[in-house]
Protein backbone atom coordinates (compact mmCIF):
# COMPACT_ATOMS: atom_id res chain seq x y z
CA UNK A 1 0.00 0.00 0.00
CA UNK A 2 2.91 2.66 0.82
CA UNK A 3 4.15 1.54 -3.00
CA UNK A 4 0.45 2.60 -4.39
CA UNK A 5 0.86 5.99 -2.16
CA UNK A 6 4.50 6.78 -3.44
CA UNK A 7 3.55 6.45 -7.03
CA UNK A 8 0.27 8.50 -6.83
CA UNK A 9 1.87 10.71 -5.20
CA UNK A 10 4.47 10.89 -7.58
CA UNK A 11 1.60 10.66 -10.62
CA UNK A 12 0.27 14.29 -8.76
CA UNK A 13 4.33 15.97 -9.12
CA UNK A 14 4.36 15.13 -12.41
CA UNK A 15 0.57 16.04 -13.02
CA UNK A 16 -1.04 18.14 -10.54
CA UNK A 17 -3.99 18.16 -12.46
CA UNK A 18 -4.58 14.61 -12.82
CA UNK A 19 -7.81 12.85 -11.08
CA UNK A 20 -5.57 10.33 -8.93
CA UNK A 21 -5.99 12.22 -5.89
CA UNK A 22 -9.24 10.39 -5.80
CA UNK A 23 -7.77 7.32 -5.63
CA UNK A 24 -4.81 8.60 -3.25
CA UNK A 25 -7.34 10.31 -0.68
CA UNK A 26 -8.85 7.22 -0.45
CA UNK A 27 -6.21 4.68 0.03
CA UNK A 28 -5.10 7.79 2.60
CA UNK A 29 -8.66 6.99 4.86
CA UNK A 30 -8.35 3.28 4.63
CA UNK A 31 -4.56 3.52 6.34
CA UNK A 32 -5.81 5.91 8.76
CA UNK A 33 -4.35 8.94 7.66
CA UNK A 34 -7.43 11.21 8.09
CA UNK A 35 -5.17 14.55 8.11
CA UNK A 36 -3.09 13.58 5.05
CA UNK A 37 -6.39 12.42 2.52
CA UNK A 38 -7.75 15.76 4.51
CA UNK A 39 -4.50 17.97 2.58
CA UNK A 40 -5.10 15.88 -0.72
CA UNK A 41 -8.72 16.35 -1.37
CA UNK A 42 -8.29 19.96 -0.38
CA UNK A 43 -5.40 20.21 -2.86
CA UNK A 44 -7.82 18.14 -5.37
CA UNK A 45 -11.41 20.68 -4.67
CA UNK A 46 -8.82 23.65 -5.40
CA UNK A 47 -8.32 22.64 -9.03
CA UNK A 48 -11.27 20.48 -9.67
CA UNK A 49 -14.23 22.96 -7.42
CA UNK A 50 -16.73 21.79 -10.03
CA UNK A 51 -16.14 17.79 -9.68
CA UNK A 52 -18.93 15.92 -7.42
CA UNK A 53 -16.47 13.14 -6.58
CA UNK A 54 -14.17 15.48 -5.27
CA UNK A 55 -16.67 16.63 -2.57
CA UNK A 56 -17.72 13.58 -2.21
CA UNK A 57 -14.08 11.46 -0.74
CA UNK A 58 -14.04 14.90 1.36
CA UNK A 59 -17.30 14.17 3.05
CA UNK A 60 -16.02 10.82 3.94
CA UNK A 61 -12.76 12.10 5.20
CA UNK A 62 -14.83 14.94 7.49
CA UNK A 63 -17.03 11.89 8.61
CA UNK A 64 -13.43 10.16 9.67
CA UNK A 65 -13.03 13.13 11.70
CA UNK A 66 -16.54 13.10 13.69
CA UNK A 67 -17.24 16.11 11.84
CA UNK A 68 -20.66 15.30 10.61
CA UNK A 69 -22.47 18.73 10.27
CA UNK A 70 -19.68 19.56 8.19
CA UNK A 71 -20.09 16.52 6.14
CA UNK A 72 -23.39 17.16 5.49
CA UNK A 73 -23.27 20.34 4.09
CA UNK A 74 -20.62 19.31 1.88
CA UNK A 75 -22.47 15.87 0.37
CA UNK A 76 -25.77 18.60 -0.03
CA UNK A 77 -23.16 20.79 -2.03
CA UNK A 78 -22.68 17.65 -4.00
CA UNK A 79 -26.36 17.04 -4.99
CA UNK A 80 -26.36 20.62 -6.32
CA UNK A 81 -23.65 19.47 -8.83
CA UNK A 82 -25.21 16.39 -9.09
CA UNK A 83 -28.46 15.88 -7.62
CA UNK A 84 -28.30 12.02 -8.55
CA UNK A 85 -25.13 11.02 -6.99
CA UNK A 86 -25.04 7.83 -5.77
CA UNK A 87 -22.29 8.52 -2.92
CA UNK A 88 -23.89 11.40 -1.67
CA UNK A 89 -27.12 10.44 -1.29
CA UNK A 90 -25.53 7.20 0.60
CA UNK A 91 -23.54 9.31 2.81
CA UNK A 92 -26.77 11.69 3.98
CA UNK A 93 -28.48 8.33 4.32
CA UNK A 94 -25.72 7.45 6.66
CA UNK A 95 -25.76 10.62 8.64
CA UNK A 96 -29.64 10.25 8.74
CA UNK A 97 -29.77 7.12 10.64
CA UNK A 98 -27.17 7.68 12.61
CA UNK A 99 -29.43 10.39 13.88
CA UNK A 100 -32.77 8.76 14.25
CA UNK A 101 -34.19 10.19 11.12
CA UNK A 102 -35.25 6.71 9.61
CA UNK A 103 -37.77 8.76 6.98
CA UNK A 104 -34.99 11.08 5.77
CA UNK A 105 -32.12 8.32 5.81
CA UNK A 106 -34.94 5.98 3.40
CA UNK A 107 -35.31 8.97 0.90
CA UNK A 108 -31.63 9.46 0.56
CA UNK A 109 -30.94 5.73 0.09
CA UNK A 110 -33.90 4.82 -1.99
CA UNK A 111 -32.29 7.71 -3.94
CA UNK A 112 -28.53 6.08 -3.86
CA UNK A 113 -30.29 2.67 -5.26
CA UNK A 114 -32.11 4.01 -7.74
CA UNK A 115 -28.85 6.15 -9.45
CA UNK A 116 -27.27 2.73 -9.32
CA UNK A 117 -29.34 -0.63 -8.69
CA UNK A 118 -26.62 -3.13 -9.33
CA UNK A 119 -24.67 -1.48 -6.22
CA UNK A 120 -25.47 -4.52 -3.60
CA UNK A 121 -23.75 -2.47 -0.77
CA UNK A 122 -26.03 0.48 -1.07
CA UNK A 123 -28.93 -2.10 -1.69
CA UNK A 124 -28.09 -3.99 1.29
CA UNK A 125 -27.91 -0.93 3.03
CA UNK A 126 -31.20 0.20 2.15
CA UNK A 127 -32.71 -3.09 3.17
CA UNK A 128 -30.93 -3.12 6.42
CA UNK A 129 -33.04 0.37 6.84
CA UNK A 130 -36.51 -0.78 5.96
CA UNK A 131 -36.34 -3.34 8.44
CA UNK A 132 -35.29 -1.33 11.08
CA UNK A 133 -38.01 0.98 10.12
CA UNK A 134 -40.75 -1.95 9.79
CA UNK A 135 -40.07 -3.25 13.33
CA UNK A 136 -40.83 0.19 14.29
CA UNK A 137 -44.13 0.27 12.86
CA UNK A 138 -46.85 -1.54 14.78
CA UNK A 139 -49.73 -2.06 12.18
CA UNK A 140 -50.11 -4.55 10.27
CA UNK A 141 -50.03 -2.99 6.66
CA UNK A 142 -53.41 -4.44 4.26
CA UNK A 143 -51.74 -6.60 0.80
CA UNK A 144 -52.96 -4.71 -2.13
CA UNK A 145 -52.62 -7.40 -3.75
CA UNK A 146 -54.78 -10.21 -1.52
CA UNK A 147 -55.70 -12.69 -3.58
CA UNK A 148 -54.06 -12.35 -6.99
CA UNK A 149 -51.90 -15.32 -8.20
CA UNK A 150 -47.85 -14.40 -7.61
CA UNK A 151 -48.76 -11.59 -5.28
CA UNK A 152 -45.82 -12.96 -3.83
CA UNK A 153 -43.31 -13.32 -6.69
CA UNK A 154 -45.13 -11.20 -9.59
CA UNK A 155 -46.88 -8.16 -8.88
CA UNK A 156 -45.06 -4.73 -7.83
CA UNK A 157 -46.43 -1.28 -7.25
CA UNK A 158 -43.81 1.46 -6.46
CA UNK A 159 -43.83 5.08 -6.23
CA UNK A 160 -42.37 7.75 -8.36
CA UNK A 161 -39.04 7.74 -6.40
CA UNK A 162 -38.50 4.45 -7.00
CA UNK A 163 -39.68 2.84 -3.49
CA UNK A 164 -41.52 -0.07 -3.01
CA UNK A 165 -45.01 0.13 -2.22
CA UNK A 166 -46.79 -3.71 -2.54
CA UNK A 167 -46.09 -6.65 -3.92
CA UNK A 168 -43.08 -8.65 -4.62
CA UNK A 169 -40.79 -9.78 -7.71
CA UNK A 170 -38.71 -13.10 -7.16
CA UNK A 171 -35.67 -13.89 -9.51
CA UNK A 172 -35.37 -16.52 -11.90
CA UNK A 173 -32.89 -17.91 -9.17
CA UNK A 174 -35.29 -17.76 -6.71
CA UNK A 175 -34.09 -14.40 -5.11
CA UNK A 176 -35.83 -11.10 -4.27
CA UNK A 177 -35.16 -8.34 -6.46
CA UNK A 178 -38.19 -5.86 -5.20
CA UNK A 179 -35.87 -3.34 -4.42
CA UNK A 180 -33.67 -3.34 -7.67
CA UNK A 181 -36.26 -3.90 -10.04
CA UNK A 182 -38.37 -1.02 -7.93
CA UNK A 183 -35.92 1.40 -9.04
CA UNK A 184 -34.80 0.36 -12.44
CA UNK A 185 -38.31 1.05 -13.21
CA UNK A 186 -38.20 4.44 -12.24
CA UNK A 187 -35.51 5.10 -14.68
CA UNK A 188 -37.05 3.03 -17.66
CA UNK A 189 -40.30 5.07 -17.31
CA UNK A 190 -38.34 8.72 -17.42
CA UNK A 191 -36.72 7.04 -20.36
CA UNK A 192 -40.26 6.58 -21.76
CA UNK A 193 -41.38 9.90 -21.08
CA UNK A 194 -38.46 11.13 -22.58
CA UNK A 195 -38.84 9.52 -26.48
CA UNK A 196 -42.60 9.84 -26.27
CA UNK A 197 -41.60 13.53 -25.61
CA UNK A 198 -39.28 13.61 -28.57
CA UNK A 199 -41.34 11.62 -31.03
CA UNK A 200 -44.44 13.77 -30.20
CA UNK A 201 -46.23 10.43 -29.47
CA UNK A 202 -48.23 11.65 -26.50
CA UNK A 203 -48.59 10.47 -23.12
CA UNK A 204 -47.42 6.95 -22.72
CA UNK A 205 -49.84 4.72 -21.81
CA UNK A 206 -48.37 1.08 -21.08
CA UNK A 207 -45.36 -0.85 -21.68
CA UNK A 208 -45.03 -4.77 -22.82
CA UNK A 209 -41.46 -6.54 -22.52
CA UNK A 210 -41.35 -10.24 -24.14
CA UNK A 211 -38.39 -11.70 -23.04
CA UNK A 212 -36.96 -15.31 -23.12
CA UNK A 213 -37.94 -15.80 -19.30
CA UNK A 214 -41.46 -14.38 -18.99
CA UNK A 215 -43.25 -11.30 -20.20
CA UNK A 216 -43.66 -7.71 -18.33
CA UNK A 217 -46.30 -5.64 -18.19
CA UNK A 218 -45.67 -2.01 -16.83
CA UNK A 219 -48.44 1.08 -16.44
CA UNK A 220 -49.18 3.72 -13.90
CA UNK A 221 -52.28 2.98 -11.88
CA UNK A 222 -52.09 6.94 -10.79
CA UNK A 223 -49.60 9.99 -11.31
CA UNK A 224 -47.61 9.24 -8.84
CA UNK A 225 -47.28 5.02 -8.89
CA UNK A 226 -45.88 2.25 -11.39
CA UNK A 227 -47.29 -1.14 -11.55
CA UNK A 228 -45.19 -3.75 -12.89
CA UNK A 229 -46.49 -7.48 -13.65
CA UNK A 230 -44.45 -10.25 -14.88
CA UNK A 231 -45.51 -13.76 -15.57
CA UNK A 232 -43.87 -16.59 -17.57
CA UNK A 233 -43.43 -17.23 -21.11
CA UNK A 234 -46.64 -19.42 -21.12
CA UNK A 235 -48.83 -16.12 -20.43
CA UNK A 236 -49.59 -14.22 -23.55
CA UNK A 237 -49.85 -10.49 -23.71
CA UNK A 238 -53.55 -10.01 -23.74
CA UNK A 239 -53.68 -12.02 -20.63
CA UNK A 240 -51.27 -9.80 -18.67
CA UNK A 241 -52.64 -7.32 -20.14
CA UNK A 242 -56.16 -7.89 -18.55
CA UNK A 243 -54.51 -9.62 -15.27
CA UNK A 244 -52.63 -5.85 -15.16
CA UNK A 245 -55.53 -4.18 -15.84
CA UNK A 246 -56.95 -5.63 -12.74
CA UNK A 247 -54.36 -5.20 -10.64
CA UNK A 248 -54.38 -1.48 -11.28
CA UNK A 249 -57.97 -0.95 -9.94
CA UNK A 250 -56.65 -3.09 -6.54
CA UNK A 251 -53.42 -0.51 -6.68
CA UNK A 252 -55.90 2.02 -6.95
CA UNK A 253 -58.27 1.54 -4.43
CA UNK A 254 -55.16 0.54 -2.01
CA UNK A 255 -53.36 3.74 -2.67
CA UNK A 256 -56.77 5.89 -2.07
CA UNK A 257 -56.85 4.10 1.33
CA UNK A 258 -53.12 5.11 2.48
CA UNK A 259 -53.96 8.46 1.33
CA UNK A 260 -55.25 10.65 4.85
C-alpha cells in the first residue's frame, strides 16, 4: 500500500492536475491517515471545485473526523452538482440514521439505489433500513394485492421515487429483487417519457417486454405510482394485459386508502 501511495503521489508531481488524488485520498482513509487524505482532497477541490467526486471522498474524510455537520453540508453541495449522486445520497443516508431520522435516511438511500441498482452495498444498506423501520411500525399494513396469483413473486407497485409500495418480484434464481427492479423502473419510465416527448407520441400509456424468461407488463395505476407485472413465457400479452388491468384498480383503491 505505501508503494500505491508513493507512485500516486508521484503521478500528482508530475501532473497536478490529474484525477488520482481520488484514488490517493482514499487509500489515505483506509490507512488511517485522516489529516493527510484531509490535505489531498483539499489540494484536489482547489483545481477540480466543479467535480462531485471530489466533494464527495471529502465528506467521507470529514465523517473520519466526527465532523458530521460539516459533512453534510458538503455531500448537499454535492447534490447541487449532481443531484443524482449515488455517494452522496448514501452518505446523507448514513448521517440520517445515525441520527434517528429513519424517513430522511430511506429517501436518501432509496435515492442512492435508484442512481445505481446493481450497487449490492447500497442495496443492502437500504434493506438493512426498511427493516429497522418496519419493526418500528406496529400495524399490520393491508396486501394490495390479496388474492391475486404471484402476489408474492409477480406483482409490484412502487412510487415515483422508486420505493416499493406492494407486492413482490422473485428472480429466476429464486431471489428477491423488489428493491432493484423497484428502481430500475423508475428510470425506464423517465426514459419513456423522454422519447414519447421527442417523437411527439403523447402520453405513454403502457409498456409490454417479451423476453426469453417471462413477459412484463408495466403502467401507472395513478400519477404518482408504477405497476409492474411479470408472468412466464406461457402467459400471452392479452392475458397480462387484462390480469394488469386488474391489478391497477386493486393498486388504486389501495393507494386511495393510504392516502389521509
Amino acid at each position: 500500500m505505501a508503494d500505491d501511495v508513493r507512485s500516486m503521489t508521484a503521478e500528482l508531481v508530475r501532473d497536478p492536475t490529474s484525477l488520482v488524488f481520488l484514488r490517493l485520498g482514499e487509500v489515505l482513509r483506509a490507512e488511517g491517515q485522516v489529516d493527510a487524505a484531509r490535505k489531498v482532497a483539499l489540494t484536489g477541490l482547489e483545481r477540480n471545485p466543479n467535480l462531485a467526486d471530489a466533494h464527495d471522498l471529502y465528506a467521507r474524510i470529514l465523517v473520519d473526523a466526527s465532523e458530521l455537520d460539516y459533512a453534510q453540508r458538503v455531500w448537499e453541495s454535492v447534490l447541487q452538482i449532481d443531484p443524482r449522486h449515488q455517494g452522496a445520497h448514501k452518505g446523507l443516508g448514513f448521517l440520517h440514521y445515525s441520527r434517528g431520522d429513519l424517513d430522511t435516511a430511506l429517501d436518501h438511500l432509496e435515492l442512492a439505489v435508484a442512481a445505481d441498482p446493481t450497487n449490492q452495498n447500497v442495496v443492502q444498506a437500504l434493506q438493512a433500513v426498511r427493516d429497522v423501520a418496519d419493526s418500528l411500525t406496529a400495524e399490520e399494513p393491508v396486501d394490495a394485492f390479496a388474492g391475486f396469483e404471484g402476489q408474492d413473486r409477480g406483482i409490484l407497485l412502487v412510487d415515483s421515487q422508486g420505493r416499493a409500495l406492494a407486492g413482490r418480484v422473485m428472480t429466476g434464481e429464486g431471489h428477491d429483487g423488489t428493491d432493484a427492479v423497484a428502481a430500475h423502473l423508475v428510470g425506464v419510465t423517465q426514459e419513456m417519457v423522454r422519447t414519447a416527448r421527442m417523437l411527439k407520441l403523447g402520453d405513454w400509456q403502457w409498456l409490454v417486454v417479451e423476453g426469453t424468461d417471462g413477459n412484463a407488463h408495466l403502467t401507472a395505476p395513478s400519477g404518482d405510482s408504477l405497476l409492474f407485472v411479470v408472468r412466464g413465457r406461457d402467459v400471452p400479452a392479452g392475458r397480462l394485459a387484462l390480469l394488469a388491468d386488474h391489478a391497477g384498480d386493486a393498486a388504486r383503491t389501495w393507494l386511495a386508502a393510504q392516502r389521509p
